[in-house]
Protein backbone atom coordinates (compact mmCIF):
# COMPACT_ATOMS: atom_id res chain seq x y z
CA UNK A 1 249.29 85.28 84.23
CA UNK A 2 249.67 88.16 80.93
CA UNK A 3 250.71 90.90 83.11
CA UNK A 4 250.37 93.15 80.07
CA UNK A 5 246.55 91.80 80.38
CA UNK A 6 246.49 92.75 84.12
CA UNK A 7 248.21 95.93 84.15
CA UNK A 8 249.94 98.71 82.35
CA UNK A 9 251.93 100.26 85.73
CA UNK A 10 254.70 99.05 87.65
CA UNK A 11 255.48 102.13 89.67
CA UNK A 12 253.51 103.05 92.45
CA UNK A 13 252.98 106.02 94.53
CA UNK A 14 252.30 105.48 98.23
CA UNK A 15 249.68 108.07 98.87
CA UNK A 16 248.91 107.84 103.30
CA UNK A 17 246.42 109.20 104.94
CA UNK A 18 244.39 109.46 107.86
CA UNK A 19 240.72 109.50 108.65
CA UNK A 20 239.04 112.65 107.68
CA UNK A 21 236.45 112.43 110.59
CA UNK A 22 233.96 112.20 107.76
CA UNK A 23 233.40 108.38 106.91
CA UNK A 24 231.62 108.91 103.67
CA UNK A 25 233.99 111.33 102.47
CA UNK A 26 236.81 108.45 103.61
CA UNK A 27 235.03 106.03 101.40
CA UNK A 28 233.98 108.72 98.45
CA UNK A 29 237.91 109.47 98.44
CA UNK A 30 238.38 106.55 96.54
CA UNK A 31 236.82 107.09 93.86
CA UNK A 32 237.65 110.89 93.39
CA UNK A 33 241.35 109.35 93.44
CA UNK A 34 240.55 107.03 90.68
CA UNK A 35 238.73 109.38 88.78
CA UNK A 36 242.48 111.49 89.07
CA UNK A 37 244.45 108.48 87.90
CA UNK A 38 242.16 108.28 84.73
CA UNK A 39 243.30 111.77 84.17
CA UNK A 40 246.60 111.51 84.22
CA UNK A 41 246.52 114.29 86.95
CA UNK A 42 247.82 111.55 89.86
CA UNK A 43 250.15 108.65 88.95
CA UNK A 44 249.42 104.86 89.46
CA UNK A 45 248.99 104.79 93.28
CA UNK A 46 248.48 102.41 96.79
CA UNK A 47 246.38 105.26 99.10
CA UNK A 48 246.81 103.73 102.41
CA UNK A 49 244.65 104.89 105.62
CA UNK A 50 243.26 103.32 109.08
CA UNK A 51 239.94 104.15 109.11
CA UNK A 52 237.20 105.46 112.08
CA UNK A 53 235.17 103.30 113.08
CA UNK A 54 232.42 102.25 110.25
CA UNK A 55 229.93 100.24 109.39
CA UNK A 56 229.97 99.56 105.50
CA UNK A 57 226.47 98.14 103.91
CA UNK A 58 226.15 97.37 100.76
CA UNK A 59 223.29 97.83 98.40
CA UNK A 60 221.57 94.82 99.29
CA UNK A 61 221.55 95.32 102.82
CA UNK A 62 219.24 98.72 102.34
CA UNK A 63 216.52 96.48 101.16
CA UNK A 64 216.18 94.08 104.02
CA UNK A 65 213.54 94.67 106.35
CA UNK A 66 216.07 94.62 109.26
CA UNK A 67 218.31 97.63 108.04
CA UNK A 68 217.01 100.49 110.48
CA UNK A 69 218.15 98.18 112.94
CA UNK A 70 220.85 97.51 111.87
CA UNK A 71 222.01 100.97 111.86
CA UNK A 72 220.97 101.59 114.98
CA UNK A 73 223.04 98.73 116.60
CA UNK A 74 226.11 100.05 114.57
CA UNK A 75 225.73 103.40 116.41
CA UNK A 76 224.72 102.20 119.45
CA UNK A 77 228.54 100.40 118.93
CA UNK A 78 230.14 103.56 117.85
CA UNK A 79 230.38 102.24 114.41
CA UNK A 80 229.12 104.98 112.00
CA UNK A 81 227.26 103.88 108.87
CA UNK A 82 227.48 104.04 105.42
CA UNK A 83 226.83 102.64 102.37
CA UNK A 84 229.07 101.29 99.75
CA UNK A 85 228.55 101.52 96.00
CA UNK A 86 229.71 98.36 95.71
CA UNK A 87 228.46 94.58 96.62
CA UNK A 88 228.45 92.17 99.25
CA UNK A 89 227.13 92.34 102.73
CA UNK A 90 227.83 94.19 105.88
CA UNK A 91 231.47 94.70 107.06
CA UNK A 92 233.14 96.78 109.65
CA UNK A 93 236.47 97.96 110.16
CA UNK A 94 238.12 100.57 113.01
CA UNK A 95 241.74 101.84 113.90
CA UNK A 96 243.27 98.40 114.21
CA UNK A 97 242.24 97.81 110.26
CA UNK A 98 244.25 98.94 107.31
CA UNK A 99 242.44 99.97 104.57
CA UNK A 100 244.41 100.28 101.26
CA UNK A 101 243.49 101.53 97.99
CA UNK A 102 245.24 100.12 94.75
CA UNK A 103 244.58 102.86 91.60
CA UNK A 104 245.71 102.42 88.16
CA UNK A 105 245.32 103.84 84.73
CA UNK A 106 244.40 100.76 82.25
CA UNK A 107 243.04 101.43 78.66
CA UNK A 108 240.68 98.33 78.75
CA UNK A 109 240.06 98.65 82.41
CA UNK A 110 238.06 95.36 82.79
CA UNK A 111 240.62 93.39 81.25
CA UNK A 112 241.84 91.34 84.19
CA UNK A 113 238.51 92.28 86.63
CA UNK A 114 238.81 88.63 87.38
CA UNK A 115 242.72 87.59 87.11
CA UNK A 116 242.64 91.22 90.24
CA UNK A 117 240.72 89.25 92.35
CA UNK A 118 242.80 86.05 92.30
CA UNK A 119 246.74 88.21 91.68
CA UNK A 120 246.31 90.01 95.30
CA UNK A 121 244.48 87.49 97.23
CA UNK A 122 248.01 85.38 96.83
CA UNK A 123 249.37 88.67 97.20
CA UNK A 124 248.27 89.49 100.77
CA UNK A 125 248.23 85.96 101.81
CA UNK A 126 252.04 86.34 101.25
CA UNK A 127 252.50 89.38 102.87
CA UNK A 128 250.24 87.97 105.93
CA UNK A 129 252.75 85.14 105.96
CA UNK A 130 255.67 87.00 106.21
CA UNK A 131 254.36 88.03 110.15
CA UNK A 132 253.81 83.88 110.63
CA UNK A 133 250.71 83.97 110.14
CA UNK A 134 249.09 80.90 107.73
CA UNK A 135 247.31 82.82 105.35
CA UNK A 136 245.04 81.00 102.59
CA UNK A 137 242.75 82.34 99.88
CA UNK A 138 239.35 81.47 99.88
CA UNK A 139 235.74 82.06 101.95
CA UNK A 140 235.03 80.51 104.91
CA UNK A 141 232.07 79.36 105.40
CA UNK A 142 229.64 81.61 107.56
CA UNK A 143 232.15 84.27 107.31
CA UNK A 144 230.93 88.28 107.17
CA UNK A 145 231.09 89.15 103.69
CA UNK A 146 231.32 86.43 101.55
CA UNK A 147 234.02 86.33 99.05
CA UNK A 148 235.45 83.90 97.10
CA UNK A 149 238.57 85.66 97.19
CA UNK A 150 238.38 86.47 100.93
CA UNK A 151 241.68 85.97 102.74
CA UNK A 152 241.55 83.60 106.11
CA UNK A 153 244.28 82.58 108.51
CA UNK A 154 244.73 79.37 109.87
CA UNK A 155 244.62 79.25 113.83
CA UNK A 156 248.21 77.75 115.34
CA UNK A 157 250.34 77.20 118.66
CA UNK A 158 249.58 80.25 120.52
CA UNK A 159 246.79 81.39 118.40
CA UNK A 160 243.54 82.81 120.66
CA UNK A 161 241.00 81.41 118.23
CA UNK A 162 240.39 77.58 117.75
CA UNK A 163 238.56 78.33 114.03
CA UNK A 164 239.97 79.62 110.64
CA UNK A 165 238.95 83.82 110.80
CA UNK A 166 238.93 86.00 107.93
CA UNK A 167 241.37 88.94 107.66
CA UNK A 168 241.11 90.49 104.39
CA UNK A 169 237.94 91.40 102.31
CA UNK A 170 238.46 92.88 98.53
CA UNK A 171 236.16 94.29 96.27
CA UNK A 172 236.39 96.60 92.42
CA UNK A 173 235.46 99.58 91.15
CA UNK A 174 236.21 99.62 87.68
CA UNK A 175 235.34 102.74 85.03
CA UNK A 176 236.71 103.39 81.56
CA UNK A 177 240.47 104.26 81.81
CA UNK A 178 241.30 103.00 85.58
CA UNK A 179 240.16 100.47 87.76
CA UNK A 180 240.48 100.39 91.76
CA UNK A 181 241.34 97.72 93.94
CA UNK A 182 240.09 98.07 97.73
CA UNK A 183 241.06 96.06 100.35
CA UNK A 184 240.28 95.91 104.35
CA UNK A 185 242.99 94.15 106.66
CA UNK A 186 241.71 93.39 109.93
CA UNK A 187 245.33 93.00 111.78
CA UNK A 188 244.11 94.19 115.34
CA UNK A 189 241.37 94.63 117.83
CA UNK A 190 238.68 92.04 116.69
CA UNK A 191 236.09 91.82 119.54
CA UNK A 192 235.00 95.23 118.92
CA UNK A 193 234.49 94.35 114.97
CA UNK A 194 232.90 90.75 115.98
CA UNK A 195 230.41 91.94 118.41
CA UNK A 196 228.80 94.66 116.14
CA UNK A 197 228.84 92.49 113.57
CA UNK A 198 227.04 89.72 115.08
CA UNK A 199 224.31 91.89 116.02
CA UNK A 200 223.52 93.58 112.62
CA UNK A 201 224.04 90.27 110.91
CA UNK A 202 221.46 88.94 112.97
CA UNK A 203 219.07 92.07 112.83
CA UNK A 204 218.95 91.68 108.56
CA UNK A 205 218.58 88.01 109.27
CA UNK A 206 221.85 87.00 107.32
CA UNK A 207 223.58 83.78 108.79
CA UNK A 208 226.96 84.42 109.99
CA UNK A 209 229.43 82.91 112.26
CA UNK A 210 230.73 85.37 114.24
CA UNK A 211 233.72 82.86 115.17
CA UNK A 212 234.96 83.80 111.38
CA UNK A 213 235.41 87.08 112.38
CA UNK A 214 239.08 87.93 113.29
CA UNK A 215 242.36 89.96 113.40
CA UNK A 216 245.81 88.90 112.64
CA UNK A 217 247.09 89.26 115.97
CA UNK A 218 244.37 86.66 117.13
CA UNK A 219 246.46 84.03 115.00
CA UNK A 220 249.93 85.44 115.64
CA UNK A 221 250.25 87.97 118.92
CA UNK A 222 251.48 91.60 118.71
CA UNK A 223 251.16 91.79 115.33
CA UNK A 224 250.15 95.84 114.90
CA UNK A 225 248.93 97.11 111.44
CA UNK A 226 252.21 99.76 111.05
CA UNK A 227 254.22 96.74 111.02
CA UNK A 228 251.98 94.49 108.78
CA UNK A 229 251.96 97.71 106.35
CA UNK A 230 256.11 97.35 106.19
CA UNK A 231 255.68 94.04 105.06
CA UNK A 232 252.94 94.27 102.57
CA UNK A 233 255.24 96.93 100.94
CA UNK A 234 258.11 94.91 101.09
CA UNK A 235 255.81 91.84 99.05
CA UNK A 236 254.37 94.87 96.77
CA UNK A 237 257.77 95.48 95.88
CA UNK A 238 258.88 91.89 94.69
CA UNK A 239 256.72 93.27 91.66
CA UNK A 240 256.04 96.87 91.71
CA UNK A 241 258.83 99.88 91.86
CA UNK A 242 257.19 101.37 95.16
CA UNK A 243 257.47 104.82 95.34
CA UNK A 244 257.15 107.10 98.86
C-alpha cells in the first residue's frame, strides 16, 4: 500500500475521554474534533472513550416501519438512542466497548476511503490477536451491521461461544481537508448488547443472528477493554509515533 496515498501523519495524539452523559453530544464530538484537525487547531489524533449505553441507527433504519419500536425496546433496555450520520444498520455498544476515533488532516481526503477500510481491519485483527484471540477480517453472515470490513473472532478451547462473533464495526466520515476513522470494539459484556439487539433487529424486520453478536472475552476470558486498549497502542505504534 502508497502510504503517501493513505496518509500524510505519522504522529498521533492520544486524546481520552469519558462519556459526557449526553450520547449525541458523545457521537457529535467526533466530528467537531475532525472539523479541529482540518484547522490545524488540534494535531493528527486517536480520541479514545467507553461509551454509555447507546443505541446507534443509521439513516435507513428511520424509514422502516418498525423504528418507534425499535426505540422503545432500546429504552426499555437502558440503551439510549440516536442516530448516526453515517450508514449501515443498528448497533449498540455500552461500558465494556471501546470506542476510538482516528482524525487526520489529508489534502485529498478521499484518497485512500477504500485502502482505510482494508489498512485497520488487519490492523485491529492484529491487535485482537495479541490477547489470543483469532481475529479475521471480514462479515459474517447474519451479523448486526454488515460490513465487509467487519472484524470477527474465531471461537477456541475455552471459548463460551460455539460460532464466529463479530467484535469490531468501522465506518468514515470524510470532508475536504481530514477524514475520520470510527471504530466500536466490543471486548466485554455481550449479553446485554445481544439481547437488545435481537429485539430491535427483529422489530425493523432485518434478519440477524444474534449468535454473531459477541465480546472478546467470550473467545478469550478476562480480557477487559483497558488492557485490549494497551495493546492496540502498542500495534498503533509498529507504524505511528504515538503520542500521550
Amino acid at each position: 500500500m502508497d502510504r503517501e496515498n493513505f496518509r500524510q501523519s505519522v504522529a498521533l495524539h492520544v486524546l481520552t475521554e469519558e462519556p459526557s452523559g449526553d450520547a449525541v453530544a458523545d457521537l457529535e464530538r467526533g466530528v467537531e474534533l475532525l472539523r479541529e484537525v482540518r484547522a490545524g487547531s488540534r494535531p493528527a489524533l486517536l480520541r479514545i472513550y467507553r461509551p454509555d449505553p447507546t443505541l446507534a441507527f443509521g439513516q435507513r433504519d428511520v424509514r422502516l416501519a418498525g423504528y418507534e419500536d425499535a426505540v422503545k425496546v432500546a429504552l426499555k433496555h437502558g440503551f439510549t438512542p440516536v442516530v448516526r450520520k453515517a450508514g449501515g444498520r443498528a448497533a449498540a455498544y455500552h461500558r465494556g466497548t471501546l470506542i476510538v476515533d482516528h482524525i487526520e488532516p489529508h489534502d485529498d481526503a478521499m484518497l485512500g476511503h477504500q485502502a482505510r477500510f482494508i489498512h485497520f481491519g488487519q490492523l485491529y485483527a492484529r491487535a485482537l490477536q495479541r490477547l489470543g484471540v483469532q481475529a479475521q477480517v471480514g462479515e459474517l453472515a447474519g451479523e448486526y451491521c454488515a460490513g465487509e470490513h467487519s472484524v470477527h473472532g474465531i471461537p477456541g478451547p475455552g471459548s463460551n461461544t460455539p460460532v464466529p462473533v463479530k467484535l469490531v464495526g468501522t465506518a468514515q466520515r470524510v470532508i475536504a481537508g481530514a477524514w475520520l476513522f470510527s471504530s466500536v470494539f466490543v471486548i466485554s459484556d455481550s449479553a446485554p448488547i445481544r439481547e437488545v439487539l435481537d429485539e430491535v433487529y427483529q422489530k425493523m424486520q432485518i434478519p440477524m443472528d444474534p449468535s454473531t453478536v459477541g465480546a472478546a472475552d467470550d473467545l478469550v476470558a478476562g480480557v477487559k477493554p483497558e488492557v485490549f486498549l494497551e495493546e492496540l497502542l502498542t500495534e498503533y505504534a509498529t507504524e505511528y509515533e504515538i503520542r500521550r
